[in-house]
Protein backbone atom coordinates (compact mmCIF):
# COMPACT_ATOMS: atom_id res chain seq x y z
CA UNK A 1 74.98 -9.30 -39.13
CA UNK A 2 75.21 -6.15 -41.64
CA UNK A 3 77.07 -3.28 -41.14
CA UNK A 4 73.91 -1.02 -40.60
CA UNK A 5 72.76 -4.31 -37.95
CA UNK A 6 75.91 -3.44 -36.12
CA UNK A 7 76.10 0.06 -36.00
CA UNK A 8 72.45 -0.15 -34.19
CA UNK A 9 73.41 -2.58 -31.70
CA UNK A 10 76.70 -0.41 -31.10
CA UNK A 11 75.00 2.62 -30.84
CA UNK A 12 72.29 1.02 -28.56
CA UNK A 13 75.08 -0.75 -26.60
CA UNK A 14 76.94 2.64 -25.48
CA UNK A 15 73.54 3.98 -24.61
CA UNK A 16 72.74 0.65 -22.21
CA UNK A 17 76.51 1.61 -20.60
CA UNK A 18 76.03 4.88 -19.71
CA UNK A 19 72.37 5.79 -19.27
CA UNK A 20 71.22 6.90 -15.63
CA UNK A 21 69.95 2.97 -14.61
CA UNK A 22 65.71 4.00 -14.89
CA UNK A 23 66.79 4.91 -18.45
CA UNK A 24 69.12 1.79 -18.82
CA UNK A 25 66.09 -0.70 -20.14
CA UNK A 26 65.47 1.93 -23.44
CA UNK A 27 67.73 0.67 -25.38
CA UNK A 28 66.72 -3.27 -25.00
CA UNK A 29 63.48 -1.99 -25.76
CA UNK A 30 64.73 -0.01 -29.20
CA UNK A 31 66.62 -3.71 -30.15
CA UNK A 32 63.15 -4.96 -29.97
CA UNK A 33 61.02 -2.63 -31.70
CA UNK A 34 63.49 -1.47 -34.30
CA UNK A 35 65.03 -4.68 -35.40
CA UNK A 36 64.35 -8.37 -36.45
CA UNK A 37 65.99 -11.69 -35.05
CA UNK A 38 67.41 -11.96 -38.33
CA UNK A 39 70.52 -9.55 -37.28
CA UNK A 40 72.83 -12.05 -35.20
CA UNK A 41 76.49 -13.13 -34.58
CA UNK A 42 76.72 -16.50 -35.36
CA UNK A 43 79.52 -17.79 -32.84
CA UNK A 44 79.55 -21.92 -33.60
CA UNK A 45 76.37 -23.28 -32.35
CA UNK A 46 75.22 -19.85 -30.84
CA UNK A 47 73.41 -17.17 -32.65
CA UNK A 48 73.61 -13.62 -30.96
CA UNK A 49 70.91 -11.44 -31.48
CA UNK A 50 70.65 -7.83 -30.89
CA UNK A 51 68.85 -8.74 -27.93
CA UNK A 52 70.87 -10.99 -27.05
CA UNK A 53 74.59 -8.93 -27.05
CA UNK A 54 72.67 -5.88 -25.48
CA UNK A 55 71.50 -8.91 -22.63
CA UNK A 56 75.94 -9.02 -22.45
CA UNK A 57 75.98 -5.30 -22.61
CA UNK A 58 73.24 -5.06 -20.06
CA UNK A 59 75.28 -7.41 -17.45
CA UNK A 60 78.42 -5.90 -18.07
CA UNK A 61 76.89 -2.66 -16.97
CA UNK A 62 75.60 -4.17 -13.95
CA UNK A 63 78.84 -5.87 -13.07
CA UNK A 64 80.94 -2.52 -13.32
CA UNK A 65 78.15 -0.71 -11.48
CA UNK A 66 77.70 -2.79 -8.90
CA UNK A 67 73.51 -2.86 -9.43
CA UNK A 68 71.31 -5.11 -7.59
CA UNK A 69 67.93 -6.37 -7.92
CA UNK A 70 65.11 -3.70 -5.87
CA UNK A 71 63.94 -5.50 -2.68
CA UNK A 72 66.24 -8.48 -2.72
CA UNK A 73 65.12 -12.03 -3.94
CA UNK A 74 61.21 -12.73 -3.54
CA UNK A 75 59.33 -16.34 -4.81
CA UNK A 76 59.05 -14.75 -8.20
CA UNK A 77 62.55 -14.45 -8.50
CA UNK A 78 62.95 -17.99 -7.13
CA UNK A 79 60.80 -19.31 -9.74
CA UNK A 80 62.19 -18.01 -12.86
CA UNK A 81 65.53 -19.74 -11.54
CA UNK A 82 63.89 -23.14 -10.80
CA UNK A 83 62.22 -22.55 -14.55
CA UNK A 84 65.63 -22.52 -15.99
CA UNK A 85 67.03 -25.26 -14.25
CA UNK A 86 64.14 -27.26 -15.29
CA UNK A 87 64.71 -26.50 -18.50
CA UNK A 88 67.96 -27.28 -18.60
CA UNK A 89 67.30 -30.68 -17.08
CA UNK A 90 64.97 -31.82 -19.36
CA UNK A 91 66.86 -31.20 -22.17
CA UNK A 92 69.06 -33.41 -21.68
CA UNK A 93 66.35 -35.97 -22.07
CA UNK A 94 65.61 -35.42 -25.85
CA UNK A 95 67.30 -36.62 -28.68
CA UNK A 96 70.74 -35.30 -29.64
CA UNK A 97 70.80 -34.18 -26.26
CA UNK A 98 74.41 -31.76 -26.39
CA UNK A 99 72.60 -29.79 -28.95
CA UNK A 100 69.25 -29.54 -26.94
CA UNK A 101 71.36 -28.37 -23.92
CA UNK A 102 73.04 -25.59 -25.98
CA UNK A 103 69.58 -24.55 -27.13
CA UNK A 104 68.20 -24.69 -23.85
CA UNK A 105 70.93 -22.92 -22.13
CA UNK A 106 70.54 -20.02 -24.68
CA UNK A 107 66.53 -19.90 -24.24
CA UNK A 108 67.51 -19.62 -20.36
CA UNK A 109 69.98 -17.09 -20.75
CA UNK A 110 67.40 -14.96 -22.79
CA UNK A 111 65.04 -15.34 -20.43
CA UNK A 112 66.95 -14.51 -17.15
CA UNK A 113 68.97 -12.04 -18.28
CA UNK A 114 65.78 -10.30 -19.66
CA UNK A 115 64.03 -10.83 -16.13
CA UNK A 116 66.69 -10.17 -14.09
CA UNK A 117 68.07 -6.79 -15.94
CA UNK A 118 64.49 -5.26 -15.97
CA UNK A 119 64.16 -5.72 -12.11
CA UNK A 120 67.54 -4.16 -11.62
CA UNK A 121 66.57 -1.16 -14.10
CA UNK A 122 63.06 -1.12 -12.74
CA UNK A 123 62.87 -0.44 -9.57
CA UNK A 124 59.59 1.53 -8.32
CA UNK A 125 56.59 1.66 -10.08
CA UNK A 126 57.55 5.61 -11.10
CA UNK A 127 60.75 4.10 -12.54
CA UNK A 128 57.76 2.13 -15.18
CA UNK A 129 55.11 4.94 -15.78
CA UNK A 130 58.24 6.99 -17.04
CA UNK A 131 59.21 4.02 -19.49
CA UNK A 132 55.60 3.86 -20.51
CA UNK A 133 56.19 7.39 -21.55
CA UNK A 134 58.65 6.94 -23.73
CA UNK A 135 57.52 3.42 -25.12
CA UNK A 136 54.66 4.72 -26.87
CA UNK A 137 56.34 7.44 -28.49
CA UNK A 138 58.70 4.32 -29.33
CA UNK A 139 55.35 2.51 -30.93
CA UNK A 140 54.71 5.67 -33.18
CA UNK A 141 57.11 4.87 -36.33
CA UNK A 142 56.39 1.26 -35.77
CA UNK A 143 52.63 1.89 -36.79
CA UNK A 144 53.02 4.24 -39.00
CA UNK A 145 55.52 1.35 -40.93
CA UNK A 146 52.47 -1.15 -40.33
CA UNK A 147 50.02 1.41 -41.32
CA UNK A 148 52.26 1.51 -44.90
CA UNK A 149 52.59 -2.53 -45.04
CA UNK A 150 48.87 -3.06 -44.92
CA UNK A 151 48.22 -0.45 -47.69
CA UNK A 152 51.61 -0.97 -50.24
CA UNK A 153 52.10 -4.90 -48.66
CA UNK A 154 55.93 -4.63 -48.19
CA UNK A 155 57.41 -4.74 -45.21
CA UNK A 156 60.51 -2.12 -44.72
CA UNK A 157 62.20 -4.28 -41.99
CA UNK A 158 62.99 -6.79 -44.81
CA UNK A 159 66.16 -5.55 -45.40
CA UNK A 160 67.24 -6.42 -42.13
CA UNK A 161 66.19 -10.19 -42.64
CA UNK A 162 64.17 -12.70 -41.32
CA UNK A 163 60.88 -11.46 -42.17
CA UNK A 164 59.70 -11.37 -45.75
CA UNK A 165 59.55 -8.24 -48.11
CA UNK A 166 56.12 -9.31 -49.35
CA UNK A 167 53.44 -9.20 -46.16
CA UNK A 168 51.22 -12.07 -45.70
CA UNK A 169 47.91 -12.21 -46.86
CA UNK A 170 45.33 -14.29 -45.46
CA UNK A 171 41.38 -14.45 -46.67
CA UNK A 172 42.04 -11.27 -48.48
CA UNK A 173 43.44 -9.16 -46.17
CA UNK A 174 46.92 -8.26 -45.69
CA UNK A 175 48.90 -9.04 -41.98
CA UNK A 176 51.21 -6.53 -41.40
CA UNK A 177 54.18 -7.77 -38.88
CA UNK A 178 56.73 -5.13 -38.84
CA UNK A 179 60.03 -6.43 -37.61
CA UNK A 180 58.24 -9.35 -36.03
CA UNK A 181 58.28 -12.89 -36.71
CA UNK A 182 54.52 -13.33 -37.62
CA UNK A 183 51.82 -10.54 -37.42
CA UNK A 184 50.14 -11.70 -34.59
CA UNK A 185 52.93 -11.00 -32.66
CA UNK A 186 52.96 -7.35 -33.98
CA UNK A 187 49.55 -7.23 -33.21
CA UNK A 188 50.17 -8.32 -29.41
CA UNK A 189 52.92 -5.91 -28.45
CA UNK A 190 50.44 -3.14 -29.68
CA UNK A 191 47.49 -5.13 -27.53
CA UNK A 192 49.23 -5.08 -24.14
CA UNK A 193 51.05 -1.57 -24.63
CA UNK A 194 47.13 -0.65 -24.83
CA UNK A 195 46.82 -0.16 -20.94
CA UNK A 196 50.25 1.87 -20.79
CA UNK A 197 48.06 4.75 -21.36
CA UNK A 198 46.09 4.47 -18.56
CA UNK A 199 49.21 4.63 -16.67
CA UNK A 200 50.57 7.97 -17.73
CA UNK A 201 46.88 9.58 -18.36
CA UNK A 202 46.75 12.33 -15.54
CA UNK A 203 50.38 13.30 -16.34
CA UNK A 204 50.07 13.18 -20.14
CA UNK A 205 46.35 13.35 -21.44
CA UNK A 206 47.30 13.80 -25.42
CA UNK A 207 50.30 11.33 -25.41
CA UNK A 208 47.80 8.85 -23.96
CA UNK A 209 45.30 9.28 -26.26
CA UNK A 210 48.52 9.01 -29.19
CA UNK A 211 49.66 5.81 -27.40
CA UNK A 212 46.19 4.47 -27.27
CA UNK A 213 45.84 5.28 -31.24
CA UNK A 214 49.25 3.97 -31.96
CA UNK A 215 48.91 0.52 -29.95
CA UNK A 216 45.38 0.17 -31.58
CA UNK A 217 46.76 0.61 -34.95
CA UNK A 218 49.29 -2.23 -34.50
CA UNK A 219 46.58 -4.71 -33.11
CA UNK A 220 43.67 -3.57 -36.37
CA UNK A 221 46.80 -3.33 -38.89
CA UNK A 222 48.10 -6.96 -37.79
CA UNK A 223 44.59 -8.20 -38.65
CA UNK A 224 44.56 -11.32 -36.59
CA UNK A 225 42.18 -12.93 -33.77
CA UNK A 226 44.64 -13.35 -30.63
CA UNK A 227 45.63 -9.65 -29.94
CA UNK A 228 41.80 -8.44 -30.65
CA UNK A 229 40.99 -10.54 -27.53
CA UNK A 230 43.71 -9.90 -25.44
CA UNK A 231 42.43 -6.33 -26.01
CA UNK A 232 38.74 -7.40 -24.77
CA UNK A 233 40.10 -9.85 -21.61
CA UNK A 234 42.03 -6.35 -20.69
CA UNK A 235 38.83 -4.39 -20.67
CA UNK A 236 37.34 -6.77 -18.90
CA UNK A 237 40.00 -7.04 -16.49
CA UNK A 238 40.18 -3.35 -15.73
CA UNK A 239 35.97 -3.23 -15.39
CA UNK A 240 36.43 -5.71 -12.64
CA UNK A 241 38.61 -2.82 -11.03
CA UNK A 242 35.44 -1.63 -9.26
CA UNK A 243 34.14 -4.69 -8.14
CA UNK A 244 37.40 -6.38 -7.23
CA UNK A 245 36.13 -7.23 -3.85
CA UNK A 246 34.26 -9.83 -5.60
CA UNK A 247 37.42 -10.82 -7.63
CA UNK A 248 37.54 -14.05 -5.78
CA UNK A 249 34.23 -15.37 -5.76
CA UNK A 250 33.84 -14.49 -9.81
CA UNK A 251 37.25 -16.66 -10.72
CA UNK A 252 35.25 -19.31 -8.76
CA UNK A 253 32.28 -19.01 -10.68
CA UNK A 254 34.07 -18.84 -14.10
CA UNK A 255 35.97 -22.10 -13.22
CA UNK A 256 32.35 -23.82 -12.04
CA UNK A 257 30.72 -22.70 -15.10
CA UNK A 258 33.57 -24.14 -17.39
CA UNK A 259 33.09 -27.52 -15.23
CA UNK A 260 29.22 -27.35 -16.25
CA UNK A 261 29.91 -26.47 -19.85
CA UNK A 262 32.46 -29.46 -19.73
CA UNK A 263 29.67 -31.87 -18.79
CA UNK A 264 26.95 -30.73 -21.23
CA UNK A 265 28.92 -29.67 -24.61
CA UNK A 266 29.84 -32.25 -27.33
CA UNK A 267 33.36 -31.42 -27.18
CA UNK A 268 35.50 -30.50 -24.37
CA UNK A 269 34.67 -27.37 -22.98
CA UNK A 270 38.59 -26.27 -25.14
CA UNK A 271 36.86 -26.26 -27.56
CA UNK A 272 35.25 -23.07 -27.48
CA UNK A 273 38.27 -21.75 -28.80
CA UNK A 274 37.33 -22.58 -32.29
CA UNK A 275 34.26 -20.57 -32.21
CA UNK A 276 36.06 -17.83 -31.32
CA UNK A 277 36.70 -15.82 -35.06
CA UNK A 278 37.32 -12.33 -34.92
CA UNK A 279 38.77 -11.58 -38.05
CA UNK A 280 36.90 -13.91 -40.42
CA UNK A 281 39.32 -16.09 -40.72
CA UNK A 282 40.57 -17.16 -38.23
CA UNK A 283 42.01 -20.71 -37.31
CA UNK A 284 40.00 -21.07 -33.37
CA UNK A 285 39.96 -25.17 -34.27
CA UNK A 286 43.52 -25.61 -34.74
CA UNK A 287 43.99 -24.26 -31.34
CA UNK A 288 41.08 -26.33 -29.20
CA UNK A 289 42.03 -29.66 -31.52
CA UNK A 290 45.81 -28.79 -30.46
CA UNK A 291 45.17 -29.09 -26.80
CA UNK A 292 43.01 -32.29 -27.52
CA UNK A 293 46.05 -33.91 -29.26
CA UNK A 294 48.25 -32.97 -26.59
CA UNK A 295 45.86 -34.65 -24.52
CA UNK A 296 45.47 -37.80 -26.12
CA UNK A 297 49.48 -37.84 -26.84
CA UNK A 298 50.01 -37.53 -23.01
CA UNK A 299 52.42 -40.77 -22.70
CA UNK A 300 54.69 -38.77 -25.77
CA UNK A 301 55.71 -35.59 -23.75
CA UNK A 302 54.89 -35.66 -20.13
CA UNK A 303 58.18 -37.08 -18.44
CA UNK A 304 60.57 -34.26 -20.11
CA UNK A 305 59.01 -33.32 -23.67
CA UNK A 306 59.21 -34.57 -27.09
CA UNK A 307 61.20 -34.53 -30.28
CA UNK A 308 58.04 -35.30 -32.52
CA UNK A 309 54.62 -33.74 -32.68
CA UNK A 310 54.00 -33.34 -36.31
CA UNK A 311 51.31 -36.19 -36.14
CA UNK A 312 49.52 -34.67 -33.37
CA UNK A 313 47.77 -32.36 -36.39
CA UNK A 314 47.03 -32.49 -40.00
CA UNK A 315 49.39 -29.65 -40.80
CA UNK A 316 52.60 -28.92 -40.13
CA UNK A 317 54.99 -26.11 -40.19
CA UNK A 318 57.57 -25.29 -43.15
CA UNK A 319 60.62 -25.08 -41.32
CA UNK A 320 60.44 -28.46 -39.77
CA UNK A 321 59.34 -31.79 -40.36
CA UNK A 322 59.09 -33.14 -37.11
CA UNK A 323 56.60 -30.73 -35.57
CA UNK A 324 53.11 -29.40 -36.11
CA UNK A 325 52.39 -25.79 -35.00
CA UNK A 326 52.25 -25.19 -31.40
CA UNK A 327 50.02 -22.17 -30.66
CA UNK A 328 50.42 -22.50 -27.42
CA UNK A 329 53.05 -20.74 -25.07
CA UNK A 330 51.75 -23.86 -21.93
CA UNK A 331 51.96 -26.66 -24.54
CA UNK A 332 54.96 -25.65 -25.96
CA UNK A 333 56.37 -25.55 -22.33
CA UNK A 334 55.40 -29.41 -21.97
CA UNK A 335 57.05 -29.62 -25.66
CA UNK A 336 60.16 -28.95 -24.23
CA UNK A 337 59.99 -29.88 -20.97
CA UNK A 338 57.11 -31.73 -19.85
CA UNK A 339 55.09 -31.82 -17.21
CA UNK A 340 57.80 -30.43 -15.12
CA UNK A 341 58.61 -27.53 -17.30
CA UNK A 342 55.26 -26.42 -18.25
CA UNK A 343 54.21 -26.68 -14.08
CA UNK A 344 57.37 -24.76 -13.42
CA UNK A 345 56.05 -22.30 -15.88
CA UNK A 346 52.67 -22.23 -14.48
CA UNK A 347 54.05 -21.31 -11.03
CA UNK A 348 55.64 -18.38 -12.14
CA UNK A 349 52.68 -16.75 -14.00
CA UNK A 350 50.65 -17.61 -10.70
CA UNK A 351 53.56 -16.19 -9.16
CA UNK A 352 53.28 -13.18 -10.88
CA UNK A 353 49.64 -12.95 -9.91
CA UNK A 354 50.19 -13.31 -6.01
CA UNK A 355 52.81 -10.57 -6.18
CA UNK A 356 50.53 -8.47 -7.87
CA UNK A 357 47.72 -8.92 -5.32
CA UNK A 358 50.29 -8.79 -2.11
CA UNK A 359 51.30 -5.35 -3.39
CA UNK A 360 47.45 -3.95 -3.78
CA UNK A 361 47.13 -5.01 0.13
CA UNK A 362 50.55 -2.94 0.73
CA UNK A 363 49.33 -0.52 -0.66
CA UNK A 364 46.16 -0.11 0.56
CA UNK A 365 46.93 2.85 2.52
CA UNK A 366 47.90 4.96 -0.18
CA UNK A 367 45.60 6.85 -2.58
CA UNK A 368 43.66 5.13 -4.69
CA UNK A 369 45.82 5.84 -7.86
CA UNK A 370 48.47 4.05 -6.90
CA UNK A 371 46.60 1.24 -6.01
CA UNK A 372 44.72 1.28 -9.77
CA UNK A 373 48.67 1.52 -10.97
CA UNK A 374 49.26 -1.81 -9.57
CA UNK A 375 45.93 -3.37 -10.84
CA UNK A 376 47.32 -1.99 -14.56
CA UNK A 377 50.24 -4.51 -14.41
CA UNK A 378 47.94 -6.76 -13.68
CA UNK A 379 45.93 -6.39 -16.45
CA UNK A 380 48.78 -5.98 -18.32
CA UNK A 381 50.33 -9.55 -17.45
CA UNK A 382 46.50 -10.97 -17.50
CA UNK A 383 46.76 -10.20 -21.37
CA UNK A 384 50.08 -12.15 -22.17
CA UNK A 385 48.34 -14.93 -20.26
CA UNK A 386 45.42 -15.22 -22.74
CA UNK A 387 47.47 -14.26 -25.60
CA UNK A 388 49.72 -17.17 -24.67
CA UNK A 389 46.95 -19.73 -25.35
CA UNK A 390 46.91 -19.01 -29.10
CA UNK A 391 50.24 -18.34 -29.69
CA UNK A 392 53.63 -19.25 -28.59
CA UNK A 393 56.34 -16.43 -28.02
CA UNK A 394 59.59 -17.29 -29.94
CA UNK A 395 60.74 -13.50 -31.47
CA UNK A 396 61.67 -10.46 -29.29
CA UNK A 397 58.03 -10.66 -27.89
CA UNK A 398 59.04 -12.39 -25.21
CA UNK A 399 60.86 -9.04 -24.11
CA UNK A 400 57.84 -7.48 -23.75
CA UNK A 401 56.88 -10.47 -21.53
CA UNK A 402 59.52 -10.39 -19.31
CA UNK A 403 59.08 -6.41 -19.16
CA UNK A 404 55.65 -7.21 -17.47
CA UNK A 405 57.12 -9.68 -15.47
CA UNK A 406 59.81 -7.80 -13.93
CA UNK A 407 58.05 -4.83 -13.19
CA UNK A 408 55.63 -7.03 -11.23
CA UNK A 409 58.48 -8.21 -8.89
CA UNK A 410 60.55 -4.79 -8.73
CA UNK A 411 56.90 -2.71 -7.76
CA UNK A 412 56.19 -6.07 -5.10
CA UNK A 413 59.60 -6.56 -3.74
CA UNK A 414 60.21 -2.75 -3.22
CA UNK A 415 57.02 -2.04 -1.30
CA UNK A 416 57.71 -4.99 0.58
CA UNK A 417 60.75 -4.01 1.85
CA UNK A 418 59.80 -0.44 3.14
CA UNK A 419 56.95 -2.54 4.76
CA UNK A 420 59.24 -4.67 6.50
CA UNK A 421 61.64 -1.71 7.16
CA UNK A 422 59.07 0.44 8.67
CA UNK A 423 57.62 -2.59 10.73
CA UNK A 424 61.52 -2.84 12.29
CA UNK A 425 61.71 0.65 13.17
CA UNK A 426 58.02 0.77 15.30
CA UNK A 427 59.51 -2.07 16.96
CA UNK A 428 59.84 -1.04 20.66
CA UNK A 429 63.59 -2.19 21.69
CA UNK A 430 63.90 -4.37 24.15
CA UNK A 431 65.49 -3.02 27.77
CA UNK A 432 66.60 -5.67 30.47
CA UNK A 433 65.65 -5.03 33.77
CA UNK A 434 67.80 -2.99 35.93
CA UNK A 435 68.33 -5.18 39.43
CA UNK A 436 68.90 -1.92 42.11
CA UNK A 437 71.30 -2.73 44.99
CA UNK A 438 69.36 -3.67 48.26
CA UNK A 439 69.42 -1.25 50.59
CA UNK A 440 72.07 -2.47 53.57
CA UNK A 441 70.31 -2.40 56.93
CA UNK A 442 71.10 -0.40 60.15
């Protein structure tokens, strides 16, 4: 780590200590946008990010506070802890299995400390409109840095490492990435900060329409497919907000149509995926033909994973031999962990779902804003869902993630507690019969 890396994780370190707890996620959310994964602590195997120490900062603040998760455990909670046992299990299944277990044990300490701090700092849905606030006004320099990549095709966050000074360029056109790993990660913070505006628009009317501007910057500037249709499935998603009544009956008519397209296409119906190109150049066929493989290469990873995918493709990547690109945040679940992993996954983004449609019915008797709040985060966590079927989260993305994810469970768990409190208090208490002395006779 350089000395500039360290005096930004100190500074945003003493901030996570001693901000009022609504305020407490900011600085997590600075690590993210501000710096690369290339700033760590190595510590033997271990590599501390930013992210990572602020994750120690974060509980150490927690600890000395004595802060506690809004609503007390719910399923969703339950879930990301079964995910990480999972995970932890299966590694042990893989070749040089004590390393695998260290790796593992860090990817589950990223992800539940991420999870688990945001629904301790986030704990009403007021709590998340005022993040929103200031996370677009975070997203401003960001763009304005991609804005400078795609015209100059540098990237200023090379000096911190990890990403390249020279931006990638692919069929012409320059992919801006900012302190990402890859542009289309850039590209899919900006997507899904996109509906943040709606959430702060009758409070805020120009710094909506500057968040709006900023986030679509970072998805045009990043130039890539995936975030450009994340945008579209969250337009979609918040058109259905008028006829959500029908919500059910449309997810089972988009399931029987993919059945009939199944049984009349050449291909598998996956394979629509690589007529998908929204950029020119995009790479839709190494995404369908990477589900096929996974398919046919069942036997290889369903028990707990695999070691060795690289001849599942054609191509690989650079900084391995033994793998081929997985674009895809479900396969690479069954990468690591199977069909137990990527099911345990699966329950937690259905999870996520449920407690986002429990909370509209709890809140059905309050105005109609706050009800269209809750649909937001749905939208919201509808967009890392598609965005997770071309591309696999491994930078500080996944913060972003796990911001959705949390907020989910904090908004869910805190209505349902004042449900079940005020359903306790109309509770008529229970009185035992007085028996009355008998009147003694004459």
């Amino acid at each position: 780590m350089s000395v500039a890396g360290f005096i930004f994780t100190f500074v945003c370190g003493v901030f996570l200590l001693t901000v009022p707890r609504r305020w407490a996620i900011v600085p997590l959310l600075v690590g993210t946008v501000y710096m690369t994964v290339g700033q760590a602590i190595q510590i033997g195997p271990a590599s501390f990010t930013v992210i990572r120490l602020l994750v120690v900062v974060g509980f150490v603040r927690v600890k000395t506070r004595g802060e506690r998760v809004v609503g007390g455990f719910r399923t969703l909670d339950r879930a990301m802890i079964w995910w990480a046992v999972i995970a932890t299990i299966t590694s042990v299944f893989h070749k040089n299995p004590s390393s695998n277990l260290i790796s593992m044990l860090g990817t589950s300490y990223d992800y539940l400390g991420l999870f688990f701090l945001m629904r301790i700092f986030i704990g009403s849905m007021e709590d998340f409109v005022a993040i929103a606030k200031v996370l677009l006004v975070l997203l401003i320099p960001l763009a304005l840095e991609m804005i400078n990549e795609k015209i100059t095709g540098r990237n200023a966050f090379s000096i911190f490492g990890y990403v390249t000074e020279m931006a990638t360029v692919r069929g012409g056109k320059i992919r801006a990435q900012g302190p990402f790993a890859h542009s289309i990660f850039a590209g899919t913070v900006g997507a899904v900060c996109m509906p943040l505006a709606i959430l702060i628009w009758d409070k805020s009317r120009k710094r909506a329409l500057a968040g709006l501007a900023v986030a679509g910057i970072m998805v045009l500037t990043s130039a890539s497919s995936g975030p450009i249709l994340a945008v579209v499935a969250m337009v979609v998603a918040l058109l259905i907000w008028r006829i959500r009544s029908r919500l059910r009956m449309m997810l089972w008519s988009f399931v029987g149509m993919l059945v009939v397209l199944n049984f009349i296409m050449n291909d598998p119906v996956y394979y629509l995926l690589a007529r998908i190109d929204l950029t020119g150049k995009s790479t839709g066929w190494h995404r369908a033909a990477l589900i096929d493989a996974a398919v046919k290469h069942l036997n290889e990873w369903w028990f707990a994973g695999t070691d060795y995918t690289r001849h599942w493709m054609p191509t690989g990547v650079y900084w391995t031999q033994d793998h081929t690109d997985i674009t895809n945040h479900y396969l690479k679940m069954g990468v690591w962990g199977g069909l137990p992993l990527m099911i345990a996954f699966i329950v937690v983004m259905a999870s996520a779902f449920t407690s986002v449609g429990k909370a509209l019915d709890l809140s059905r008797n309050e105005p109609l804003k706050h009800q269209f709040h809750i649909w937001v985060l749905g939208v919201i966590f509808f967009g890392h869902a598609v965005s997770f079927i071309s591309v696999s989260y491994f930078d500080q993305t996944i913060v972003f993630f796990y911001l959705s994810l949390a907020v989910i469970g904090s908004v869910y768990s805190a209505k349902a507690a004042a449900a079940s409190r005020k359903s306790q208090s109309n509770e008529v208490p229970f009185v035992p019969p007085i028996n009355e002395p008998s009147t003694p006779h004459a």
